[in-house]
N, C-alpha and C. Protein backbone atom coordinates (compact mmCIF):
# COMPACT_ATOMS: atom_id res chain seq x y z
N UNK A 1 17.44 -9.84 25.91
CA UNK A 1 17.04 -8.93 24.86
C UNK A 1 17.23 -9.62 23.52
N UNK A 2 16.25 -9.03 22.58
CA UNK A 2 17.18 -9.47 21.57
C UNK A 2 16.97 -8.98 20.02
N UNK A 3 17.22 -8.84 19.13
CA UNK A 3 17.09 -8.55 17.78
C UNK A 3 15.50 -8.13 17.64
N UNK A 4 15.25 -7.06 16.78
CA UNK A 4 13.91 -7.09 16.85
C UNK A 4 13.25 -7.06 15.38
N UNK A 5 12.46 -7.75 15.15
CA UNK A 5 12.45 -8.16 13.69
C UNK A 5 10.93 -7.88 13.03
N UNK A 6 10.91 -7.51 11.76
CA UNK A 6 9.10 -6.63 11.49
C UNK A 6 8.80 -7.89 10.98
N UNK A 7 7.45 -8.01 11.56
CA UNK A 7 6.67 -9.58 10.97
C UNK A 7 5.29 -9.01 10.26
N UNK A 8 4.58 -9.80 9.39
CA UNK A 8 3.32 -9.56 9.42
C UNK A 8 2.39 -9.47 10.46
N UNK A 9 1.81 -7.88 10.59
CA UNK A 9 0.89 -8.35 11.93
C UNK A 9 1.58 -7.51 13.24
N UNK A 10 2.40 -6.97 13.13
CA UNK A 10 3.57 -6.04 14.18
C UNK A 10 4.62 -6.22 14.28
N UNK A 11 5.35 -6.35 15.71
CA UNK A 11 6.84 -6.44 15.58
C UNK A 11 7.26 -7.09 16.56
N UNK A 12 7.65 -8.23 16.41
CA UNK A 12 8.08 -9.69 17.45
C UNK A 12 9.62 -9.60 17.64
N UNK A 13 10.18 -9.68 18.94
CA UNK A 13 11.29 -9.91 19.15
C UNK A 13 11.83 -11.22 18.63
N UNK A 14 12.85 -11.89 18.43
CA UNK A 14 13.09 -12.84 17.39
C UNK A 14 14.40 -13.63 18.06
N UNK A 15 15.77 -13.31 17.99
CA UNK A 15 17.42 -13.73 18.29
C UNK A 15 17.61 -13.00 19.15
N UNK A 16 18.25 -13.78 20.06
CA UNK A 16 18.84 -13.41 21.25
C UNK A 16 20.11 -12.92 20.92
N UNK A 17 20.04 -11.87 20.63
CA UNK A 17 21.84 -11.45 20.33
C UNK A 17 22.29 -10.21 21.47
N UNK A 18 21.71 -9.84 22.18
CA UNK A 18 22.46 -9.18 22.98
C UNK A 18 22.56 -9.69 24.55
N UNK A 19 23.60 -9.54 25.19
CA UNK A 19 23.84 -9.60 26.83
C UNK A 19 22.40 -9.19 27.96
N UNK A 20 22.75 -9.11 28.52
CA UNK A 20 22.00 -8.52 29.74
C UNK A 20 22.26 -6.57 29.75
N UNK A 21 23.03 -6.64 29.47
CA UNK A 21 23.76 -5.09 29.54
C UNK A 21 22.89 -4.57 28.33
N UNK A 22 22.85 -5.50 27.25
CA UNK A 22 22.14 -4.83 25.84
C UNK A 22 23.18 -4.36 24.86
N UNK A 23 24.77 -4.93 24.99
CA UNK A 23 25.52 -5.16 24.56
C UNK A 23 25.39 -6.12 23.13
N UNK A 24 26.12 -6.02 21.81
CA UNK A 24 25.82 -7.06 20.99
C UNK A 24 26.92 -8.24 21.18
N UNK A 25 26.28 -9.33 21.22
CA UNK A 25 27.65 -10.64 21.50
C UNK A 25 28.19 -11.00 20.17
N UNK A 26 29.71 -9.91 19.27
CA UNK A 26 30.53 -10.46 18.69
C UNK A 26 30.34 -10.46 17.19
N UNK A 27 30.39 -11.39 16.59
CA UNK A 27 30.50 -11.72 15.24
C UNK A 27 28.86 -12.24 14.87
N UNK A 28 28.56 -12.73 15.59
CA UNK A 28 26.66 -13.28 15.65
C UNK A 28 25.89 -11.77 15.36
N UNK A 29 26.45 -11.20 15.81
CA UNK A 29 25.66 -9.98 15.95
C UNK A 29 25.77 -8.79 14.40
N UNK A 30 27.08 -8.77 14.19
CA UNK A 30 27.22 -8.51 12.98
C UNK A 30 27.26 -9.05 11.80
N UNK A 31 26.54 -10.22 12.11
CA UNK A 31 26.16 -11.34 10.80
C UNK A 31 24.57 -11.06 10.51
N UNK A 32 24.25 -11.23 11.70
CA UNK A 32 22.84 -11.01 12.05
C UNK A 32 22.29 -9.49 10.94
N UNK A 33 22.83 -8.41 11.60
CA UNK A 33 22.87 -7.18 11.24
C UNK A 33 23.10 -6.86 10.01
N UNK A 34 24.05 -7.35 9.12
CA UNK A 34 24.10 -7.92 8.05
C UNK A 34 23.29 -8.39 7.17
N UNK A 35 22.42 -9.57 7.71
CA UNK A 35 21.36 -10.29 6.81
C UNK A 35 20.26 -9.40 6.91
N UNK A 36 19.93 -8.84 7.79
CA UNK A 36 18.85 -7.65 7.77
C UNK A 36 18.90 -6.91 7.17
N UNK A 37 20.10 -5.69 6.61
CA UNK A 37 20.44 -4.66 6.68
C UNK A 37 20.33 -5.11 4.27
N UNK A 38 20.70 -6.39 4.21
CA UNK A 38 20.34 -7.30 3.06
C UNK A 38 18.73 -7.59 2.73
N UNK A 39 18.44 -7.85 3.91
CA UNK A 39 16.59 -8.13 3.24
C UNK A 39 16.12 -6.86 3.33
N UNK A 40 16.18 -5.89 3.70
CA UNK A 40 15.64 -4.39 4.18
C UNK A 40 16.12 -4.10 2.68
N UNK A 41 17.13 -3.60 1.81
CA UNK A 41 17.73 -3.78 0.59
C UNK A 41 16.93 -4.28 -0.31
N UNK A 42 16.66 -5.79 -0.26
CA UNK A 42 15.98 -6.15 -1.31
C UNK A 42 14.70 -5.85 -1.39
N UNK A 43 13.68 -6.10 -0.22
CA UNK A 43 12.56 -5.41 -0.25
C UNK A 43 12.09 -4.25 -0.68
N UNK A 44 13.44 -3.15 -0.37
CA UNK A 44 12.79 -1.46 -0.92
C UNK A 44 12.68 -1.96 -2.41
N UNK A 45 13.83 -2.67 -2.83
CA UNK A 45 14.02 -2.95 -4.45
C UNK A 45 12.83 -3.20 -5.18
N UNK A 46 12.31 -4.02 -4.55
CA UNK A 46 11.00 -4.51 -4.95
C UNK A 46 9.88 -3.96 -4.73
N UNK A 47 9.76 -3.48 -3.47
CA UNK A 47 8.61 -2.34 -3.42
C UNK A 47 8.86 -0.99 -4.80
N UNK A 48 10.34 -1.14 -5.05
CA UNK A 48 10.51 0.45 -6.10
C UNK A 48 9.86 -0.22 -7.39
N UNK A 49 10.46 -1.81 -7.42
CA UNK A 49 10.09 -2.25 -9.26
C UNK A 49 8.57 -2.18 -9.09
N UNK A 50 7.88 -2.82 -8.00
CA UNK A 50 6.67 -3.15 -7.94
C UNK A 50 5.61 -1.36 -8.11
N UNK A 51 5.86 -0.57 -7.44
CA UNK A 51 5.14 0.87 -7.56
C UNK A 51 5.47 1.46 -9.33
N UNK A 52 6.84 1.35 -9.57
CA UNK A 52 6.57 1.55 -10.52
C UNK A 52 6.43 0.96 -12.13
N UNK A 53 5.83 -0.53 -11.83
CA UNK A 53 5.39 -1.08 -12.60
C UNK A 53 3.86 -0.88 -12.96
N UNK A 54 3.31 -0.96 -11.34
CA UNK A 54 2.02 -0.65 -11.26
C UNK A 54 1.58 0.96 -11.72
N UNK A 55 2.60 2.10 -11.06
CA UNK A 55 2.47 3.86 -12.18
C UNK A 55 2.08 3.43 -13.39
N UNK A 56 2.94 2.32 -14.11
CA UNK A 56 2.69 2.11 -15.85
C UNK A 56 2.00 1.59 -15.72
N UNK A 57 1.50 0.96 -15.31
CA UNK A 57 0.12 -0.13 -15.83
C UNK A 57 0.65 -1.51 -16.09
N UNK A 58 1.57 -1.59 -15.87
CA UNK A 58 2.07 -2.87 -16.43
C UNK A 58 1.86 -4.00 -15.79
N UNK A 59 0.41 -4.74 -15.86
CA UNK A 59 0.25 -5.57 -15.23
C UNK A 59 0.88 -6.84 -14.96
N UNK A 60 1.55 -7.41 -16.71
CA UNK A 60 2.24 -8.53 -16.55
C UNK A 60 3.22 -8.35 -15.17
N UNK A 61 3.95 -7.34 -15.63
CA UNK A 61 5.20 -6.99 -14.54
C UNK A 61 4.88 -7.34 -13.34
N UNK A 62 3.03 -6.60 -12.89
CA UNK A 62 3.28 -6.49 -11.57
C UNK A 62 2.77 -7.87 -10.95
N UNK A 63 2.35 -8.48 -12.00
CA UNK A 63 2.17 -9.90 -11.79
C UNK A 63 3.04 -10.91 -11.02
N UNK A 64 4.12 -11.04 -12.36
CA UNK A 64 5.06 -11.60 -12.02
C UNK A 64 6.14 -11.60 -10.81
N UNK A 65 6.33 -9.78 -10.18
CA UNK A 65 6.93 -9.62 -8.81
C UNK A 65 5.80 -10.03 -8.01
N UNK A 66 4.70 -10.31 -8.28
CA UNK A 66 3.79 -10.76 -6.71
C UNK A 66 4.14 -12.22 -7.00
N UNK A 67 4.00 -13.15 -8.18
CA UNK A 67 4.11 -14.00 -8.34
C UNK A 67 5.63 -14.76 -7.27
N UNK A 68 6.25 -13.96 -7.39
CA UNK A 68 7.92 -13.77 -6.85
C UNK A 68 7.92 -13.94 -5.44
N UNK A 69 6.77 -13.15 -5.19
CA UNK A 69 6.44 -13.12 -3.61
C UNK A 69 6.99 -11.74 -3.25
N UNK A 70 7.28 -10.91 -4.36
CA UNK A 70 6.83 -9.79 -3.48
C UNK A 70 5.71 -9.05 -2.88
N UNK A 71 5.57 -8.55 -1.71
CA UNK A 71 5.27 -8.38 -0.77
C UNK A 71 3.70 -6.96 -1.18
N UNK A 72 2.65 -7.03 -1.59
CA UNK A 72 2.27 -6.44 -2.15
C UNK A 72 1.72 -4.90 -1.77
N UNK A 73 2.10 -4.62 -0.41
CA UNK A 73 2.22 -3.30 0.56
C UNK A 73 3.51 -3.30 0.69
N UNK A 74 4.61 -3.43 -0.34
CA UNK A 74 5.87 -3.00 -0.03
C UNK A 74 5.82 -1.44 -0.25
N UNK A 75 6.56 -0.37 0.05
CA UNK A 75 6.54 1.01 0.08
C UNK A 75 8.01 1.25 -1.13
N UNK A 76 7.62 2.03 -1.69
CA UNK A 76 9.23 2.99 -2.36
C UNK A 76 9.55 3.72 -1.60
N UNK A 77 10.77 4.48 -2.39
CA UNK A 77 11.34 5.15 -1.37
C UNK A 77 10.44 6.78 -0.82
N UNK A 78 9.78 6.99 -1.62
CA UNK A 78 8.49 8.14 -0.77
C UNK A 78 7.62 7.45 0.34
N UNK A 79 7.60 6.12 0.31
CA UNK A 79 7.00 5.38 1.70
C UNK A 79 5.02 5.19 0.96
N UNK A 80 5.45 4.95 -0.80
CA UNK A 80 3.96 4.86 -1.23
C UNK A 80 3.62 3.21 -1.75
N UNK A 81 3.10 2.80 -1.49
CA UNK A 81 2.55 1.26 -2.03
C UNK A 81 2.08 1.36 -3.59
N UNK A 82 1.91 0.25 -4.30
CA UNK A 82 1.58 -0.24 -5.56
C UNK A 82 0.27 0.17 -5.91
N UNK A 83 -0.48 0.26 -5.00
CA UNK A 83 -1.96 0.31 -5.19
C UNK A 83 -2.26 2.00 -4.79
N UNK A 84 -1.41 2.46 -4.27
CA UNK A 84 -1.45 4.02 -3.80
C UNK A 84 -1.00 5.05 -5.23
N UNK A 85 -0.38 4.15 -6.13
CA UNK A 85 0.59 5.06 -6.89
C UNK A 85 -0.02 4.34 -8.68
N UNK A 86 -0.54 3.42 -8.12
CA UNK A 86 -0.96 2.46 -9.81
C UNK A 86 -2.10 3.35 -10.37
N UNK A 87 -1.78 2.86 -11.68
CA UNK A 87 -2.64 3.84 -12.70
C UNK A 87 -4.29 3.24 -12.40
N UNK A 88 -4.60 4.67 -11.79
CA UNK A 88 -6.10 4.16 -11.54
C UNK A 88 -7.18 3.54 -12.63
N UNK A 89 -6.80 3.73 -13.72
CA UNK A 89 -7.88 3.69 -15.20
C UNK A 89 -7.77 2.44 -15.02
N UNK A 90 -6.92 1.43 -14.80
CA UNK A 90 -6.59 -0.48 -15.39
C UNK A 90 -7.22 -0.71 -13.55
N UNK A 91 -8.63 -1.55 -14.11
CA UNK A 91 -9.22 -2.16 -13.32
C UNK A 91 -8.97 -3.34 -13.12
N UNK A 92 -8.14 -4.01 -13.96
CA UNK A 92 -7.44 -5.20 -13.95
C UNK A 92 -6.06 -4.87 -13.24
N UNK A 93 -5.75 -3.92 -13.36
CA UNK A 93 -4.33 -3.53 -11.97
C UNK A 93 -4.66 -3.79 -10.64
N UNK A 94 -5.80 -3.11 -10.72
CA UNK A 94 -6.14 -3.11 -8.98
C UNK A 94 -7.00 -4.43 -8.49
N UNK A 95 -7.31 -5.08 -9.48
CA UNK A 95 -8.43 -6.57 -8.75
C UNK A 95 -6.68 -7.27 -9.09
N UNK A 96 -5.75 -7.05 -9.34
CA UNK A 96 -4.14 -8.23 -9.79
C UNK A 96 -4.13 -7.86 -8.01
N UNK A 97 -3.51 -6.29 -7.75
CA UNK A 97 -2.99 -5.91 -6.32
C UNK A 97 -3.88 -6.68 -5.40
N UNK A 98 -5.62 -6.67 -5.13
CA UNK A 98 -6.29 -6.69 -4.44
C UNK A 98 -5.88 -8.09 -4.32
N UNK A 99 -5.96 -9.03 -4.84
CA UNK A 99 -6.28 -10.15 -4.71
C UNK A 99 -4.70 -10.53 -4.24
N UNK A 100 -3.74 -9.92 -4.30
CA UNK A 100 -2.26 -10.55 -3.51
C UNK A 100 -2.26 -10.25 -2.46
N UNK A 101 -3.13 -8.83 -2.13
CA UNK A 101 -3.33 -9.02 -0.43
C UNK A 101 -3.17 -6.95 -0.39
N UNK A 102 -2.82 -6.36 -1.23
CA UNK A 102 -2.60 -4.88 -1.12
C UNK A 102 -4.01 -4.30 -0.22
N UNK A 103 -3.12 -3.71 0.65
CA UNK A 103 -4.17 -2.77 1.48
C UNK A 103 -4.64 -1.80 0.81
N UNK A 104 -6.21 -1.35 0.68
CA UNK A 104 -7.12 -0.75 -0.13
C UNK A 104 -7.23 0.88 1.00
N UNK A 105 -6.68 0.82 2.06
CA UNK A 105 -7.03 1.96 3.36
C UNK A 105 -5.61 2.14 3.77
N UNK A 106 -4.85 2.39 3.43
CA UNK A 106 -3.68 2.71 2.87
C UNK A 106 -3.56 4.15 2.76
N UNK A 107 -3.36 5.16 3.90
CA UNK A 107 -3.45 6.66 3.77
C UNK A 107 -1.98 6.92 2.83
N UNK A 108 -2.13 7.90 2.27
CA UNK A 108 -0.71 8.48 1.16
C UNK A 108 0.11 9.12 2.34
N UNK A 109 1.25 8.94 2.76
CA UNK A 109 1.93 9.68 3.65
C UNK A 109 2.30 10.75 4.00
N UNK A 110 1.67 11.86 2.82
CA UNK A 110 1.40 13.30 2.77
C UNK A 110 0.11 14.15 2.60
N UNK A 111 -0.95 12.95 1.92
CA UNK A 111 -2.01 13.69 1.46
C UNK A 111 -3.05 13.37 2.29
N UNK A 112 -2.49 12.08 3.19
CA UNK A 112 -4.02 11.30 3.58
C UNK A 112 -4.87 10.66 2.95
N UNK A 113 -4.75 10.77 1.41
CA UNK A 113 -5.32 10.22 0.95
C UNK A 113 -5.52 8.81 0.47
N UNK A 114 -6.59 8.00 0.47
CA UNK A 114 -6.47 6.73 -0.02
C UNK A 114 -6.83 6.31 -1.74
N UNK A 115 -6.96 5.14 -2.06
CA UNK A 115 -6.87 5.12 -3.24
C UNK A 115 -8.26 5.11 -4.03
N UNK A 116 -9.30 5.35 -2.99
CA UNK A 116 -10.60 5.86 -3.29
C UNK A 116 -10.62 6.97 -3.68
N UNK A 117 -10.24 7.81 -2.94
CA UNK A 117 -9.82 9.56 -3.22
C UNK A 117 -9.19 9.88 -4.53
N UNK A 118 -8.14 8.86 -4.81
CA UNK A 118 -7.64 9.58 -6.37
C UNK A 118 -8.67 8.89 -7.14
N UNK A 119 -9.32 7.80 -7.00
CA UNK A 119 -9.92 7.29 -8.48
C UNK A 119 -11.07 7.90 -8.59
N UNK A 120 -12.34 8.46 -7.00
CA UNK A 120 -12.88 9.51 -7.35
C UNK A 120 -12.41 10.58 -7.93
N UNK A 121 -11.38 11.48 -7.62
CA UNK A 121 -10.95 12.60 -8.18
C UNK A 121 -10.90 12.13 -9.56
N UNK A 122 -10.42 11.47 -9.65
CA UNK A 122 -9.58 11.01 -11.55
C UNK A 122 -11.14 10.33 -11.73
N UNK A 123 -11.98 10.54 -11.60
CA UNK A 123 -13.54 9.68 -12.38
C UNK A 123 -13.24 8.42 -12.99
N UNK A 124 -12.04 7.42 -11.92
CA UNK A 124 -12.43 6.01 -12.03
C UNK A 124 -13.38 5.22 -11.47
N UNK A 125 -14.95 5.45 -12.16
CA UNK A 125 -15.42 4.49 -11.37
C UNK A 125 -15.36 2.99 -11.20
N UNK A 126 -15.14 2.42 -12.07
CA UNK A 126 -15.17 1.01 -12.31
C UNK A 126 -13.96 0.47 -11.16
N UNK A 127 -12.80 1.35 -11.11
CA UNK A 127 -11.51 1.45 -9.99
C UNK A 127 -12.33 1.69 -8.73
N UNK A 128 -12.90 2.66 -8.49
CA UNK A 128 -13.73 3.28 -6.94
C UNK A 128 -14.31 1.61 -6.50
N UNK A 129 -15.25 1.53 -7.97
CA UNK A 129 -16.56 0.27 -6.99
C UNK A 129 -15.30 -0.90 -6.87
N UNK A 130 -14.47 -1.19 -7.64
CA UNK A 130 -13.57 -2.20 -7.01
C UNK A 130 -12.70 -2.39 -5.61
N UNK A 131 -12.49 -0.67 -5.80
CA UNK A 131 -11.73 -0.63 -4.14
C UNK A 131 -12.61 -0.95 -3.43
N UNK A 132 -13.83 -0.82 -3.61
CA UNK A 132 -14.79 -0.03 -2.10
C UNK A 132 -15.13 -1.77 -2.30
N UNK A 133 -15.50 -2.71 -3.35
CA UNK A 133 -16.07 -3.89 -2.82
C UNK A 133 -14.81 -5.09 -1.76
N UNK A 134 -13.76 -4.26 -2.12
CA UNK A 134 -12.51 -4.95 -1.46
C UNK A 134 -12.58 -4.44 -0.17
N UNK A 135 -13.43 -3.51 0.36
CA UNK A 135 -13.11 -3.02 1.68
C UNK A 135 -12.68 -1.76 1.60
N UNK A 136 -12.67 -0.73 0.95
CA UNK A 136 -11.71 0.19 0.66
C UNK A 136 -13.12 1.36 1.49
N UNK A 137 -12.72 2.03 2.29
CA UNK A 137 -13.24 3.14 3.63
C UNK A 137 -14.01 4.34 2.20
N UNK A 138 -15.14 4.73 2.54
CA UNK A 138 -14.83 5.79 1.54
C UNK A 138 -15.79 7.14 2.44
N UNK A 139 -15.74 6.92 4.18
CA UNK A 139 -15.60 8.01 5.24
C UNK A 139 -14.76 8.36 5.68
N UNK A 140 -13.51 7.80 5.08
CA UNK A 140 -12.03 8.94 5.58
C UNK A 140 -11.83 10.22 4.68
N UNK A 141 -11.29 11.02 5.63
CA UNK A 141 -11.30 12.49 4.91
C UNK A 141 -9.71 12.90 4.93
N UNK A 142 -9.35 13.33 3.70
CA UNK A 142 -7.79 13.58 3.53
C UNK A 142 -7.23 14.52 4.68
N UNK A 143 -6.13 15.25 4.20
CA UNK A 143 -5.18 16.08 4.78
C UNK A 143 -6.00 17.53 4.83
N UNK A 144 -7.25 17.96 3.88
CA UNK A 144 -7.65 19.00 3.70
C UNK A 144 -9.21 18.97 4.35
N UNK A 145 -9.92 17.67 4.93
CA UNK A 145 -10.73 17.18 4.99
C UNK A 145 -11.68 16.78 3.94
N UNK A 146 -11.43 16.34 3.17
CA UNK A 146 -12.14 16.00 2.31
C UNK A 146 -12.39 14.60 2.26
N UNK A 147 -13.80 13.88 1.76
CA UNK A 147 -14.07 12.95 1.04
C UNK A 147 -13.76 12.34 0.27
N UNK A 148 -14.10 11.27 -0.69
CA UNK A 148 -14.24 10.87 -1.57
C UNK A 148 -15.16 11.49 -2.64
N UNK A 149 -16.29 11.21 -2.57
CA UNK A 149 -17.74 12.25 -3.02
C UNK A 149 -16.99 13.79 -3.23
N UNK A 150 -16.57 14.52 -1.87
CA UNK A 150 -16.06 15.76 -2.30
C UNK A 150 -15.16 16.07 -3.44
N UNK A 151 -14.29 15.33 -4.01
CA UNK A 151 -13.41 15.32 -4.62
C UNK A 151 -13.84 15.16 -6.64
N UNK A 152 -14.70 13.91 -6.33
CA UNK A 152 -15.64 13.46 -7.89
C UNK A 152 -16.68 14.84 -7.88
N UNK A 153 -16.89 15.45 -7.04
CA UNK A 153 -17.92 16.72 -7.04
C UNK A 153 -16.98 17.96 -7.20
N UNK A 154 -15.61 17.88 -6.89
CA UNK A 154 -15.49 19.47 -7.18
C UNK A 154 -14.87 18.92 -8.80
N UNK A 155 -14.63 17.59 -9.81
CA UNK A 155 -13.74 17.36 -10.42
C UNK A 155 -15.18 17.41 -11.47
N UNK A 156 -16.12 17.47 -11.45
CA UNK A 156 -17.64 17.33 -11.91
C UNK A 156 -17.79 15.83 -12.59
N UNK A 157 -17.36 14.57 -11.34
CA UNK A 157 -17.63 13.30 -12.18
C UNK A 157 -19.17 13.04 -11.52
N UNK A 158 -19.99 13.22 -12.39
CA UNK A 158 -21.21 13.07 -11.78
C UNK A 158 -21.75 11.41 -11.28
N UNK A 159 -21.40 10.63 -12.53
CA UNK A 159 -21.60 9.41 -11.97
C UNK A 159 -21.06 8.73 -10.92
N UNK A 160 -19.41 9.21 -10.35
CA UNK A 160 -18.92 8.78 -9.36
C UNK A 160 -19.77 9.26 -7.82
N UNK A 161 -19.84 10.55 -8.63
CA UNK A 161 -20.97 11.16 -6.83
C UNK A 161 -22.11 10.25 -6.74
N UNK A 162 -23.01 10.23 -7.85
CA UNK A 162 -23.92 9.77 -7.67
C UNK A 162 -23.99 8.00 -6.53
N UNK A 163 -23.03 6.95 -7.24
CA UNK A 163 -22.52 5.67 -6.87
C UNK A 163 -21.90 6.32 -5.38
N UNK A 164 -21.05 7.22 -5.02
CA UNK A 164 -20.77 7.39 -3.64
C UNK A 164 -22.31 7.69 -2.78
N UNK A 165 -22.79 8.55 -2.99
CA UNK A 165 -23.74 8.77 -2.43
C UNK A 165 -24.83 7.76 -2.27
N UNK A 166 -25.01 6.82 -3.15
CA UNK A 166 -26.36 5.55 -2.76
C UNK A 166 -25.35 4.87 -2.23
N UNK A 167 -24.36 4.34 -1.94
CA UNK A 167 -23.35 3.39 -1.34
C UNK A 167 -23.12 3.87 -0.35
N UNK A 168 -22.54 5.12 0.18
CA UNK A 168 -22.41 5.65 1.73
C UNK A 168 -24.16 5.93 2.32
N UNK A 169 -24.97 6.20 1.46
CA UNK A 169 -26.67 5.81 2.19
C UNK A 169 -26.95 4.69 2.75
N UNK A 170 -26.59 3.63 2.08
CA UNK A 170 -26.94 2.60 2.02
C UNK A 170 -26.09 1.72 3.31
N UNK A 171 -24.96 1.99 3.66
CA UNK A 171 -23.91 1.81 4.45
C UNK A 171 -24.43 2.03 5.95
């Protein structure tokens, strides 16, 4: 058996630290447990500076923690990513996230929603056509079933419906 450790990509068993029984062997084991229990720590840290650098807009900031190598689908402590929670208006926020690797299909862990859904709702288009050319889904339907389109239509952004609608035609 042994230690089980989150990788990019799923979850790979890693150190052999336990017996046959599934017992932990000793001082290895609580060293081990230790250094994890340390990177698990620093990561939320950074997922917290990183979400809410990106809430402000603060691109330098969120620059510089990707620059760092943080991790750019790190979660805060609500379990929301940088690109789930960043100020939709700075189109230069979201092509900084996109391009470090932030997942664009990224459901909100309460709403379902992705980050198409708020920038339709909020009539970011210039944000929408950036998600959607990154890959960003815009046939998932939230927690209430809703769209994307549904959302720029009940909020009356006409130009966002319009751009959803020749783009999901066209699709």
């Amino acid at each position: 058996m042994g230690i089980v450790e989150k990788k990019e990509g799923g979850i790979e068993r890693n150190r052999t630290l336990f017996n046959s029984e599934g017992s932990c062997e000793g001082a290895k084991c609580a060293k081990e447990a230790s250094m994890h229990t340390k990177q698990e720590s620093e990561e939320s840290l950074s997922g917290e500076k990183l979400t809410e650098a990106a809430a402000r807009g603060r691109t330098e900031v969120v620059t510089e923690l990707l620059e760092l190598g943080t991790n750019p689908n790190a979660v805060n402590r609500f379990g929301r990513s940088a690109i789930q929670v960043m100020m939709m208006g700075s189109v230069r926020l979201a092509a900084i996230l996109l391009q470090y690797g932030a997942e664009p299909n990224t459901p909100d862990p309460t709403t379902l929603t992705l980050p198409v859904h708020d920038a339709a709702r909020e009539g970011f288009l210039d944000t929408l056509m950036l998600l959607h050319r990154a890959g960003a889904r815009l046939d998932v339907r939230d927690s209430l079933g809703r769209l994307p389109v549904d959302l720029a239509e009940e909020e009356g952004h006409h130009l966002v419906v319009t751009y959803l609608r020749e783009v999901v035609r066209d699709d």
